[in-house]
PDB file of N, CA and C in Angstrom:
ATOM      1  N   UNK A   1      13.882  -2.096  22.442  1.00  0.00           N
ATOM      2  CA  UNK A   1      14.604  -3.064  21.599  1.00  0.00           C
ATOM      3  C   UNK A   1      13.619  -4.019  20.925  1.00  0.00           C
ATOM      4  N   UNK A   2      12.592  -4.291  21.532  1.00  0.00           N
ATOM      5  CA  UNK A   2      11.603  -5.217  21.310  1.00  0.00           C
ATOM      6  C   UNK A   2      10.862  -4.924  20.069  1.00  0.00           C
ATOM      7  N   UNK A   3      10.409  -3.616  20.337  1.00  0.00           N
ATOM      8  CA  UNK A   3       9.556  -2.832  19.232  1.00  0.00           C
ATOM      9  C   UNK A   3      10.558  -3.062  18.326  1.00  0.00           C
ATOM     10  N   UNK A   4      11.445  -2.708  17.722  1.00  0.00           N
ATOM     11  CA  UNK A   4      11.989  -2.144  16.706  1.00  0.00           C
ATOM     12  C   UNK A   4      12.490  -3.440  16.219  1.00  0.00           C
ATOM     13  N   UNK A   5      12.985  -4.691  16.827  1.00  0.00           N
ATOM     14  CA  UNK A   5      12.846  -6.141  15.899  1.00  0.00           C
ATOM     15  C   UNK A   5      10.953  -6.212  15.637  1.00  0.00           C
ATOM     16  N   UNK A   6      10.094  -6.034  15.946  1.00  0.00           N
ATOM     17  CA  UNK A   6       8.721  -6.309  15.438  1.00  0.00           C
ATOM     18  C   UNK A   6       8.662  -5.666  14.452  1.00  0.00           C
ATOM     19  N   UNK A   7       9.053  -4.034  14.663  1.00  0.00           N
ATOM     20  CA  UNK A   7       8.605  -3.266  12.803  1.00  0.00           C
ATOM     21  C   UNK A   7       9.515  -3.882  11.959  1.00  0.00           C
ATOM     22  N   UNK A   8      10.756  -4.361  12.069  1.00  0.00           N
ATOM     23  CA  UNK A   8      11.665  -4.932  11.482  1.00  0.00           C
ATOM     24  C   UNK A   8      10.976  -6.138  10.545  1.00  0.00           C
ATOM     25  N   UNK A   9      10.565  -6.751  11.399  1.00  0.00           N
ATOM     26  CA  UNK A   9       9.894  -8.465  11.573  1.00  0.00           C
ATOM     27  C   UNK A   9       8.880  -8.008  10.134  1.00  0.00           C
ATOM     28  N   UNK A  10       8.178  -6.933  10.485  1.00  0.00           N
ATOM     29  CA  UNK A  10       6.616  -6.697   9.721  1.00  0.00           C
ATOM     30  C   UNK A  10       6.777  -5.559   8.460  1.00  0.00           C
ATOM     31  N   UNK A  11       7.841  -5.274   8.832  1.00  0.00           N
ATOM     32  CA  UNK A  11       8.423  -4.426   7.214  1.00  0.00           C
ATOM     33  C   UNK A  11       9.402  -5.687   6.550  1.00  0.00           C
ATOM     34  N   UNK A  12       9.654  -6.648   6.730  1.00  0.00           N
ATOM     35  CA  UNK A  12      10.090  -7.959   5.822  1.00  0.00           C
ATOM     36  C   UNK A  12       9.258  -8.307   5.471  1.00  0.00           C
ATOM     37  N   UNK A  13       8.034  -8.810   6.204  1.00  0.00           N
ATOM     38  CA  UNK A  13       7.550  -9.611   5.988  1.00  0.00           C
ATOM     39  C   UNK A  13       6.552  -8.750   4.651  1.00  0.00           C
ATOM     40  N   UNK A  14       5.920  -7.337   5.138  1.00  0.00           N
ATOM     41  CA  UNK A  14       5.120  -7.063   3.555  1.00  0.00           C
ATOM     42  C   UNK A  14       6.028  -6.590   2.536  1.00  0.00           C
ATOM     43  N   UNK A  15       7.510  -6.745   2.429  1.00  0.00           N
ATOM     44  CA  UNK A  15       8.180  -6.038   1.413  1.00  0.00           C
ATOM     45  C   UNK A  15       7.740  -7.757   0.975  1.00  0.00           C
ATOM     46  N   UNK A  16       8.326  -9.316   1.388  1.00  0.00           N
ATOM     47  CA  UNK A  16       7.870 -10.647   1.187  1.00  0.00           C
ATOM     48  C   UNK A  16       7.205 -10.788   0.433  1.00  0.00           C
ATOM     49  N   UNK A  17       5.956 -10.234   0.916  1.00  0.00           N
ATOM     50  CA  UNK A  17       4.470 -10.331   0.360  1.00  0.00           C
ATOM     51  C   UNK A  17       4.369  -9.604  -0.873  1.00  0.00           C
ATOM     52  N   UNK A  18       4.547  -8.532  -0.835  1.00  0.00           N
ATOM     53  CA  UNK A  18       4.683  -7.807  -2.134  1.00  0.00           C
ATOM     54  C   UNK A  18       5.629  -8.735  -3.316  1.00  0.00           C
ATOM     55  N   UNK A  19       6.898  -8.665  -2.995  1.00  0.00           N
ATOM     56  CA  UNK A  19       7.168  -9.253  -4.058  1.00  0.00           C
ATOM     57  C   UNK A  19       7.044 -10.487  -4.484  1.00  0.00           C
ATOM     58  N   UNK A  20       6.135 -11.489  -3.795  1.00  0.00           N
ATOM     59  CA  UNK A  20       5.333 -12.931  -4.033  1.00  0.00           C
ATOM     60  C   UNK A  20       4.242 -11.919  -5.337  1.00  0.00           C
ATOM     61  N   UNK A  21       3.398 -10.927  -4.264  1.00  0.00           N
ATOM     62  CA  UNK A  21       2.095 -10.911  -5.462  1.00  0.00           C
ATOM     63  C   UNK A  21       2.613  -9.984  -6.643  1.00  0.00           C
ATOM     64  N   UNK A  22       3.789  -9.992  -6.606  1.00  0.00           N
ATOM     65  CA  UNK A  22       4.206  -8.669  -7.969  1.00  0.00           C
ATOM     66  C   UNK A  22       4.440  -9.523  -8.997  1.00  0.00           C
ATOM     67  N   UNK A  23       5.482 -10.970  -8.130  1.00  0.00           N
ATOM     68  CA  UNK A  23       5.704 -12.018  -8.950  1.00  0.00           C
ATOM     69  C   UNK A  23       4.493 -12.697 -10.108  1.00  0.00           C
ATOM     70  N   UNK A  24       3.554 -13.308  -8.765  1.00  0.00           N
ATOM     71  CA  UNK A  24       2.247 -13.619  -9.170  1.00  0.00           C
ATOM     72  C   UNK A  24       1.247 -13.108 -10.437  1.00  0.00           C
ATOM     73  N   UNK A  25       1.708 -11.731 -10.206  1.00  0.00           N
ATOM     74  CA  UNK A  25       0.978 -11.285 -10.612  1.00  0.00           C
ATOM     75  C   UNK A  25       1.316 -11.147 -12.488  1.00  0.00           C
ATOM     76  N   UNK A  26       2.686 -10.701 -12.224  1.00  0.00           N
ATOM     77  CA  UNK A  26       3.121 -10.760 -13.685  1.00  0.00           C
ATOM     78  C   UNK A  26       3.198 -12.153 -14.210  1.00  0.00           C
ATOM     79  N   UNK A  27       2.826 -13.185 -13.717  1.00  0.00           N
ATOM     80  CA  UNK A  27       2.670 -14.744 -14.441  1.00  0.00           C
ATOM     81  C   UNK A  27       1.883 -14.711 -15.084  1.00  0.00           C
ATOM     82  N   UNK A  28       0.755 -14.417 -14.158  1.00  0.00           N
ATOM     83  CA  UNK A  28      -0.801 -14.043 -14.520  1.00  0.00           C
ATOM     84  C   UNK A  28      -0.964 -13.490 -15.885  1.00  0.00           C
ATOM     85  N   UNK A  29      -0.229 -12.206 -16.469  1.00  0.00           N
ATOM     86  CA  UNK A  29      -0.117 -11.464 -16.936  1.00  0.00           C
ATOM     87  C   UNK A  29       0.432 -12.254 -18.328  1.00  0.00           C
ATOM     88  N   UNK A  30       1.926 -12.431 -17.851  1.00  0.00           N
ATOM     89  CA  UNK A  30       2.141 -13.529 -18.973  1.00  0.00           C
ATOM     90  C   UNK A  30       1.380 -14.609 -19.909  1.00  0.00           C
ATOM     91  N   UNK A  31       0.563 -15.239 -18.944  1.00  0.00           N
ATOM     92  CA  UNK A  31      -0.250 -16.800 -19.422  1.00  0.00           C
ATOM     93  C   UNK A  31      -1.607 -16.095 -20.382  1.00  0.00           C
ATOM     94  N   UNK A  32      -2.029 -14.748 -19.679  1.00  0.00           N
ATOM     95  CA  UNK A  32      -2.821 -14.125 -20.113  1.00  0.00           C
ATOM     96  C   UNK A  32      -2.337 -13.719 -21.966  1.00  0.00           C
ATOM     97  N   UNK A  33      -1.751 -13.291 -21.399  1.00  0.00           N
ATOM     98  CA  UNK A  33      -0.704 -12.641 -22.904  1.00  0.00           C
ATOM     99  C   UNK A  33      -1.141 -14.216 -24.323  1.00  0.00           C
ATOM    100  N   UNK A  34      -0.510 -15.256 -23.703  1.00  0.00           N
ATOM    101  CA  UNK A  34      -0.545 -16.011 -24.791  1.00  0.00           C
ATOM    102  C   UNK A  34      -1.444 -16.910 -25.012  1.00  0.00           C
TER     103      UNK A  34
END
């Protein structure tokens, strides 16, 4: 039971992460642009 809230825990947390630096990243992209 334990395990499977941790992969839980750590597959949120880099789907999280990802879409922070996807965000990030296309700002970047934007500011760049103009």
């Amino acid at each position: 039971m334990r395990k499977n809230l941790v992969l839980i825990v750590t597959n949120l947390f880099a789907l999280t992460s990802t879409i922070i630096l996807l965000v990030v990243y296309e700002k970047i992209i934007i500011q760049l642009k103009l």
